[in-house]
C-alpha atoms as a PDB file:
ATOM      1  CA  UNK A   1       0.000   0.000   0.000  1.00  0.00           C
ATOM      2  CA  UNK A   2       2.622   2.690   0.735  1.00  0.00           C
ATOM      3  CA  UNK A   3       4.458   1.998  -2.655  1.00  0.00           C
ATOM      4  CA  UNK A   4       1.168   2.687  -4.068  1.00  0.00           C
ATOM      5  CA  UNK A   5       0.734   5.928  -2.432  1.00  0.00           C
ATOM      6  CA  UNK A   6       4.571   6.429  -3.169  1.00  0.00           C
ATOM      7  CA  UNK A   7       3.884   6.089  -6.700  1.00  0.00           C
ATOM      8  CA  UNK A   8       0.831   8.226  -6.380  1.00  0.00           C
ATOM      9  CA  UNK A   9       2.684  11.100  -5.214  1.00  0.00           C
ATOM     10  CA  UNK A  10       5.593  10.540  -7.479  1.00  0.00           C
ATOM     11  CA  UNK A  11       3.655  10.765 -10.580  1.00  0.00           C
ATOM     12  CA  UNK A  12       2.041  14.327  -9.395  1.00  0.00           C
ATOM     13  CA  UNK A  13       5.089  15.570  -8.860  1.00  0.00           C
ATOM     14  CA  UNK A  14       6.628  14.750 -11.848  1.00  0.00           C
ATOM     15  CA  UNK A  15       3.525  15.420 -14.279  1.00  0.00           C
ATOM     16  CA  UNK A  16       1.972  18.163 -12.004  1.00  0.00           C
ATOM     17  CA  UNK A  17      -0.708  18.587 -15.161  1.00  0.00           C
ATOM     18  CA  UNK A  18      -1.953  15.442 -13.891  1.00  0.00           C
ATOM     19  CA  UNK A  19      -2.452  16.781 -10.609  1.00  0.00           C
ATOM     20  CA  UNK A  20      -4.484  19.722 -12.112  1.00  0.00           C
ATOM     21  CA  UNK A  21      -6.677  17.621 -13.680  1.00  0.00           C
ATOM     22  CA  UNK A  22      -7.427  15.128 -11.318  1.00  0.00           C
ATOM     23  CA  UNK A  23      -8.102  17.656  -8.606  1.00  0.00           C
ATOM     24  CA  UNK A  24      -9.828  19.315 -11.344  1.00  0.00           C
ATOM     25  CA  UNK A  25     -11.949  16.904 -12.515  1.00  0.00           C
ATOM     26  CA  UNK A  26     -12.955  15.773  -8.753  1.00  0.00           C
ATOM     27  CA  UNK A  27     -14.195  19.098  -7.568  1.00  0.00           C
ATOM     28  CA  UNK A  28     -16.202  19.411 -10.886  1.00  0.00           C
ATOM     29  CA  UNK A  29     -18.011  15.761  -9.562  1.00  0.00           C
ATOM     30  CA  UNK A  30     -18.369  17.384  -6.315  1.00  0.00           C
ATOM     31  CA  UNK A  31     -19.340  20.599  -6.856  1.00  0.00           C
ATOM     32  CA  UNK A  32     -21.080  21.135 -10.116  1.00  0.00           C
ATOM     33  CA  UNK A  33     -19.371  24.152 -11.428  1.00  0.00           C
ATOM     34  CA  UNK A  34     -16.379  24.298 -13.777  1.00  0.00           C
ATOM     35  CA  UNK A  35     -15.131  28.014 -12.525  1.00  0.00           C
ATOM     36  CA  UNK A  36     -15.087  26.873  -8.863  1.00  0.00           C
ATOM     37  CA  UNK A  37     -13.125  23.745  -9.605  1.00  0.00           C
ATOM     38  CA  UNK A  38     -10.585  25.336 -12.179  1.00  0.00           C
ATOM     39  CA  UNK A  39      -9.697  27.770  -9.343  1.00  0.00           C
ATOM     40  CA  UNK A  40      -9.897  24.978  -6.243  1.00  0.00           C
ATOM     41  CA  UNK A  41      -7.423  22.862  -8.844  1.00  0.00           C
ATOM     42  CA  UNK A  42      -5.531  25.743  -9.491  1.00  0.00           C
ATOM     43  CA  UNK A  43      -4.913  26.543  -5.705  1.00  0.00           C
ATOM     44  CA  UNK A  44      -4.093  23.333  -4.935  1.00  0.00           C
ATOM     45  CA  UNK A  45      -1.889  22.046  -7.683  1.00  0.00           C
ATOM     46  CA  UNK A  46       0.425  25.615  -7.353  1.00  0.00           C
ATOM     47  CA  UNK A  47       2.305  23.199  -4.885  1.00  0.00           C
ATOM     48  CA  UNK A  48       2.916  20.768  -6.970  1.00  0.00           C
ATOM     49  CA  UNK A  49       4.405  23.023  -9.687  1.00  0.00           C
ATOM     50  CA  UNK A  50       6.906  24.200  -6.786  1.00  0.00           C
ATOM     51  CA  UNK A  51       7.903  20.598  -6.247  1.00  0.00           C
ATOM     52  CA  UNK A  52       8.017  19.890  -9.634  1.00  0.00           C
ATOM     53  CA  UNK A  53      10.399  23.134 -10.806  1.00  0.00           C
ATOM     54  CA  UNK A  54      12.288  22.269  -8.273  1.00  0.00           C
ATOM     55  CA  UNK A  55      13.007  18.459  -9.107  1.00  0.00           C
ATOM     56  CA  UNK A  56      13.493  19.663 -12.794  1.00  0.00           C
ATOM     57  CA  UNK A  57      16.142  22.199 -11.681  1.00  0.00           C
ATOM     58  CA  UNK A  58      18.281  19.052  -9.385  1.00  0.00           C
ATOM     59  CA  UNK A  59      17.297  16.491 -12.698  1.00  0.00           C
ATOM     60  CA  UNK A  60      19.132  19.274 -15.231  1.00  0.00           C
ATOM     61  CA  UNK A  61      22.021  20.928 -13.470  1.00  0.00           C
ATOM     62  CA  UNK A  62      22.510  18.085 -10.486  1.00  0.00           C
ATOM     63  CA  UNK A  63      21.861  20.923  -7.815  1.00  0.00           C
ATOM     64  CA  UNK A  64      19.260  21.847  -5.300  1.00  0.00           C
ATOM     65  CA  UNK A  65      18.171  25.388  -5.646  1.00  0.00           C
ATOM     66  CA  UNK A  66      15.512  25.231  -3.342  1.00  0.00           C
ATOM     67  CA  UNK A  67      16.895  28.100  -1.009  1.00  0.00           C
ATOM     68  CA  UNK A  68      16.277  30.464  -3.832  1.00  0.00           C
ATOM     69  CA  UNK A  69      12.525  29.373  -5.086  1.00  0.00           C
ATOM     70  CA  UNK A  70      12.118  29.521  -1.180  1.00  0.00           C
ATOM     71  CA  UNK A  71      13.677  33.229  -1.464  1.00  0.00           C
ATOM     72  CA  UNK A  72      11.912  34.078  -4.832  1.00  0.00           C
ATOM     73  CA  UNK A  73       8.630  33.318  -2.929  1.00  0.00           C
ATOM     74  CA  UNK A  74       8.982  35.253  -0.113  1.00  0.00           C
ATOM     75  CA  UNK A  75      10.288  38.591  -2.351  1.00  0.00           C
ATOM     76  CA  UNK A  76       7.285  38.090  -4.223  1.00  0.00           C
ATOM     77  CA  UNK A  77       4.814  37.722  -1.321  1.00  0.00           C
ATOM     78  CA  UNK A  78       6.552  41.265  -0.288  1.00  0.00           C
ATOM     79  CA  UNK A  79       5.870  42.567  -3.518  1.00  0.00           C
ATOM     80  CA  UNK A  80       1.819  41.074  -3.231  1.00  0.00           C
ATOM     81  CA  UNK A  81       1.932  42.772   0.412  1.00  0.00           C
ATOM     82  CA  UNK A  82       3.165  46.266  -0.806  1.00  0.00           C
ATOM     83  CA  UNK A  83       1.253  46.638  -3.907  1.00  0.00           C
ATOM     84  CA  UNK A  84      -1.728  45.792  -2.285  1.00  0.00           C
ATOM     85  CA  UNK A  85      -0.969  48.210   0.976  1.00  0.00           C
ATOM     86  CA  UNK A  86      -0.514  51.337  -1.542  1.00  0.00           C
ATOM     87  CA  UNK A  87      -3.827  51.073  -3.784  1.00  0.00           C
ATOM     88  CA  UNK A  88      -5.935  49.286  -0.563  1.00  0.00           C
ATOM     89  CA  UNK A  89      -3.859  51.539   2.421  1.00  0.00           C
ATOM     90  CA  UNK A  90      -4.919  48.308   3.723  1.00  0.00           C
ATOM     91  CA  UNK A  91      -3.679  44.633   3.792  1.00  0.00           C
ATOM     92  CA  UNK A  92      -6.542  42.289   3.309  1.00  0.00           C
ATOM     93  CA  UNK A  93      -4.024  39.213   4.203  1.00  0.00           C
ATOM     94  CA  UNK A  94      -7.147  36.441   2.405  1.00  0.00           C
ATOM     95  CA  UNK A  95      -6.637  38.622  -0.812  1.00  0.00           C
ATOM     96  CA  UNK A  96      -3.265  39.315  -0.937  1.00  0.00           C
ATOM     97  CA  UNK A  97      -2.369  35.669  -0.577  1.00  0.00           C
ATOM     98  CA  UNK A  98      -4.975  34.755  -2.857  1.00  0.00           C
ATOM     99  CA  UNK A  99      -3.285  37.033  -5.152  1.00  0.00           C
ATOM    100  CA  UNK A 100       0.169  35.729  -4.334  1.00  0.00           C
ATOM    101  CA  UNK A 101      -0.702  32.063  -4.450  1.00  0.00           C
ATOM    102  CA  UNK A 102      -2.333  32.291  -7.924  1.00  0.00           C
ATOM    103  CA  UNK A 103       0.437  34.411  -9.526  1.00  0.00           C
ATOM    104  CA  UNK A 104       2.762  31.364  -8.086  1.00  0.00           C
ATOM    105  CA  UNK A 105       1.068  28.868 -10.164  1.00  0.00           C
ATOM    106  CA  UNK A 106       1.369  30.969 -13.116  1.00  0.00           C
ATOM    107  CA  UNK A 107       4.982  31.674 -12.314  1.00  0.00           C
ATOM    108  CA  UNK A 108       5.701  28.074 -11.799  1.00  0.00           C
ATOM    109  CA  UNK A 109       3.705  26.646 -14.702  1.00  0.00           C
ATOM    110  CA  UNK A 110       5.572  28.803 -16.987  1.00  0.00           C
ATOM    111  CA  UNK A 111       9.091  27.480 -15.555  1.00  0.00           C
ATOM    112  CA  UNK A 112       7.966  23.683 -15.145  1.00  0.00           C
ATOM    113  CA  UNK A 113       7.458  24.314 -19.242  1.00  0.00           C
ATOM    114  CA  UNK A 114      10.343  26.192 -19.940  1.00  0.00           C
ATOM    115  CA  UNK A 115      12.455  23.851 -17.837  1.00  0.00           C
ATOM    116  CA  UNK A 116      10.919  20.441 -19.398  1.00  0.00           C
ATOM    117  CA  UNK A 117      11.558  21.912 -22.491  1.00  0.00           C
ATOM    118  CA  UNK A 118      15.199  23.044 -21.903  1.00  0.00           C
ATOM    119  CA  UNK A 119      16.028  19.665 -20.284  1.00  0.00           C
ATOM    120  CA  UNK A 120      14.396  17.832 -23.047  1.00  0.00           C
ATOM    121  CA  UNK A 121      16.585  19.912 -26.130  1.00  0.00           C
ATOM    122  CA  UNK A 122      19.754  19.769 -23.516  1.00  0.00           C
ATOM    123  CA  UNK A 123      19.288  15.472 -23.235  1.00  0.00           C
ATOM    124  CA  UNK A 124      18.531  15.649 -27.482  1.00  0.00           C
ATOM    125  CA  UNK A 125      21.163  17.866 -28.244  1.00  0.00           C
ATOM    126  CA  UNK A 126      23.957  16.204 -25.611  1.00  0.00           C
ATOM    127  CA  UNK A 127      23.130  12.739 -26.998  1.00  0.00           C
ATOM    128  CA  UNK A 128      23.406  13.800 -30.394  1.00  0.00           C
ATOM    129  CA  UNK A 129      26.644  15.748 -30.134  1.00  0.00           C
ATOM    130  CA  UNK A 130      28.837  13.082 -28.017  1.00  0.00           C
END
């Protein structure tokens, strides 16, 4: 059973687009509406794209750079918190990490494709050329 769950959580990590859907398509069964559960999936995938950069970054260049996504998040939270102080004068902290969380996943998303990308034309181009 808990190479089963293992696997499980190996595969989400990897393919975090899985994750998406699945959580996806389960709060759709759940809840009936499509907006709802494209922004529940969204919410809770975002973690999984962390994970997943992350792994991709050790996989390419054999080093953990986890100190700086840690970092990156934090300077971006700041940036979320300041913005939202000068229009509000305000900090709502449910809509600034809202905010924060969602621009993550798009952050994220966009590097898990860059980086499966590079890594896949990096193994093509080092197999072909030695």
């Amino acid at each position: 059973m808990n190479a089963f769950i293992t696997s499980i959580i190996t595969i989400f990590l990897t393919v975090p687009l899985l994750g998406f859907f699945f959580i996806f398509t389960v709060n759709k069964l759940i809840t009936k509406n499509s907006r709802k559960s494209f922004h529940k999936a969204l919410d809770y995938s975002t973690i999984l794209f962390i994970l997943a950069v992350h792994f991709l970054i050790i996989t390419i260049w054999e080093k953990s750079y986890l100190g700086l996504i840690i970092l990156l998040l934090l300077m971006i939270a700041m940036v979320f918190v300041f913005i939202h102080w000068k229009i509000k004068g305000e900090i709502i902290f449910t809509k600034v990490f809202k905010g924060f969380w969602r621009f993550n996943f798009l952050i994220f998303f966009l590097a898990y494709l860059s980086l499966t990308i590079f890594g896949i034309l990096r193994s093509a181009l080092t197999f072909t050329f030695s």
